[in-house]
Protein backbone atom coordinates (compact mmCIF):
# COMPACT_ATOMS: atom_id res chain seq x y z
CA UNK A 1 120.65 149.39 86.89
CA UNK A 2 118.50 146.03 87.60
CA UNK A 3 119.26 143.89 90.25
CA UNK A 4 120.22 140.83 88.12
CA UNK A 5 123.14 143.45 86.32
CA UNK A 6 124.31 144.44 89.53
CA UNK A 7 124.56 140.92 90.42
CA UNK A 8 126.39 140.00 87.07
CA UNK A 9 128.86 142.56 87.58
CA UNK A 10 129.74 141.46 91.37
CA UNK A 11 130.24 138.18 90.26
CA UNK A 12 133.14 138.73 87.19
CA UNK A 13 134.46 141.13 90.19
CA UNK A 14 134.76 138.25 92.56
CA UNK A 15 135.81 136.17 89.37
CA UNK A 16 138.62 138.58 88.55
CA UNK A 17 139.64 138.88 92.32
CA UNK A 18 140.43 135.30 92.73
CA UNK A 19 142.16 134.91 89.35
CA UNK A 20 144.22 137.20 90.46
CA UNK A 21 145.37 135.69 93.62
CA UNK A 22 145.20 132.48 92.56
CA UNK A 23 148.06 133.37 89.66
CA UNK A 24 149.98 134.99 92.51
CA UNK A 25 149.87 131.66 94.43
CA UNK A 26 150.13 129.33 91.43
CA UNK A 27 153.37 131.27 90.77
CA UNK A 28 154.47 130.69 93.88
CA UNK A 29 154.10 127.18 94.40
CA UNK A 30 155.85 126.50 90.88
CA UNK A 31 158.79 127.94 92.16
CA UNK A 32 158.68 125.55 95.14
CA UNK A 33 157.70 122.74 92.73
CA UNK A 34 159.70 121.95 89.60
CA UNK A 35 156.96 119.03 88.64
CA UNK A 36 154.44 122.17 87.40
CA UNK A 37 157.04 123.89 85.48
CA UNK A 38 155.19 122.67 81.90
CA UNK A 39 152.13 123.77 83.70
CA UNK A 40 150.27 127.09 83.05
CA UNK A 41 147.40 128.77 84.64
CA UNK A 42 145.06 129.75 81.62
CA UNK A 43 141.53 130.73 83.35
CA UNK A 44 139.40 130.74 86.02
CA UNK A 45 135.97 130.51 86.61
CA UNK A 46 133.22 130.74 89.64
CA UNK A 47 130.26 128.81 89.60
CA UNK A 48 127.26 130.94 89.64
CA UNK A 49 126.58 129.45 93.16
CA UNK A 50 129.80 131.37 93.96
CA UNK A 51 130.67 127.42 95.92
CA UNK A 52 133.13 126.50 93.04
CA UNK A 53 136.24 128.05 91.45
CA UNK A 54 137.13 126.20 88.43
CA UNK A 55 141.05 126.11 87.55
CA UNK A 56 141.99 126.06 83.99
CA UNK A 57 145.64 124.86 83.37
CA UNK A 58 147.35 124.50 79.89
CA UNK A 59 150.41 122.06 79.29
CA UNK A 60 152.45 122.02 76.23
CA UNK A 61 151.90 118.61 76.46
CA UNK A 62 148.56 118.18 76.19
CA UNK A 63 145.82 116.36 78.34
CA UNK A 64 148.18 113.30 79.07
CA UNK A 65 151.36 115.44 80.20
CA UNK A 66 148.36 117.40 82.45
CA UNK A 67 146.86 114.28 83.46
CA UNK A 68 150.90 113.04 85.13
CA UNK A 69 151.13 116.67 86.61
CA UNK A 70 147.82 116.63 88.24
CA UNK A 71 148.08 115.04 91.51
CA UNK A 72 151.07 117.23 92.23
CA UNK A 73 149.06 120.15 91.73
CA UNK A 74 146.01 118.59 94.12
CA UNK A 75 148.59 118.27 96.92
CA UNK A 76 148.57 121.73 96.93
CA UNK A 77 144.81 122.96 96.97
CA UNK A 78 143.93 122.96 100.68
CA UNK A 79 146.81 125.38 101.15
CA UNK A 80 145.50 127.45 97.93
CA UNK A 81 141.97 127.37 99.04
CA UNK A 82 143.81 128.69 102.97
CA UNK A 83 145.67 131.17 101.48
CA UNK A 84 142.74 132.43 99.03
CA UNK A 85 140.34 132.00 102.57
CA UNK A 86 143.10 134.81 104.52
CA UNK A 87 142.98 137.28 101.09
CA UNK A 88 139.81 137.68 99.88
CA UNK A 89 137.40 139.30 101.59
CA UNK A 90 134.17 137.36 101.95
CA UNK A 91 132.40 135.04 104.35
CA UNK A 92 132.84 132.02 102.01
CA UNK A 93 135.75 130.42 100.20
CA UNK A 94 134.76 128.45 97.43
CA UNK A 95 135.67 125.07 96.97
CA UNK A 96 138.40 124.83 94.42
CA UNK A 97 138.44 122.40 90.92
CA UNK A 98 141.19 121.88 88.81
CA UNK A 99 140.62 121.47 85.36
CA UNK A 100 142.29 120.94 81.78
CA UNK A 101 141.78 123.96 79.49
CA UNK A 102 140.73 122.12 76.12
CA UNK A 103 140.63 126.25 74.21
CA UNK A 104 144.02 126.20 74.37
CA UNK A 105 144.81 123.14 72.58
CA UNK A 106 142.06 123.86 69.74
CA UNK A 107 142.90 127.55 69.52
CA UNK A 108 146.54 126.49 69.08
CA UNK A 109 145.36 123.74 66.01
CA UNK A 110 143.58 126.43 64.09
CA UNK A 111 146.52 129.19 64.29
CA UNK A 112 148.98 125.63 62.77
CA UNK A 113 146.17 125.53 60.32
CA UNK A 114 145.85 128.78 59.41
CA UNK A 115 149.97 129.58 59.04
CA UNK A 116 149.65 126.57 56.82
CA UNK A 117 146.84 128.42 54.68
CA UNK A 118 149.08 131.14 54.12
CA UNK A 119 151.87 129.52 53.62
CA UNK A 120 150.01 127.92 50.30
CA UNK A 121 149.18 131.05 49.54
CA UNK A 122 152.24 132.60 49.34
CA UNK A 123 153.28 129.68 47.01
């Protein structure tokens, strides 16, 4: 296996590992927080650096309902980025971003789009 493989593969494990404690703390804090309720995690991603862990969130609605929600959601990132430092194992935390998912909204126009297809169809 080449070197740059091997480093691929490390990477979407690291990737995985922190989406999957940051969901586990994301749950957490919207119990605590009935602001994020609309809110939902929908991705994350690590800069190939490995400095930067990019939060994807989805609202219902939309980039304006996000954009209200948001600086809720920052006051909790230095006790994410804690709790993510104390679980993963690693000598670096990355820094973390959060971020509106834009897929979301565009996968969810083409599935309106394409149950109105059919329904023409079946007209």
């Amino acid at each position: 296996m080449s070197r740059s493989r091997v480093s691929e593969i490390k990477h979407a494990q690291k990737e995985s590992n922190l989406s999957h404690k940051i969901a586990q703390f994301f749950l957490q804090i919207k119990q605590d927080e009935p602001k994020l309720e609309g809110l939902s995690l929908s991705r994350v991603s690590l800069s190939p650096d490995k400095g930067t862990c990019t939060i994807f969130f989805y609202c219902a609605g939309g980039l304006k309902e996000y954009e209200l929600i948001r600086p809720t959601l920052v006051l909790y990132k230095h006790s994410m980025r804690k709790a993510l430092a104390e679980s993963i194992p690693g000598r670096y935390t990355p820094n973390l971003k959060f971020s509106y998912d834009p897929h979301r909204e565009k996968q969810r126009r083409v599935d309106e789009l394409l149950d109105k297809l059919k329904k023409e169809g079946n007209e």
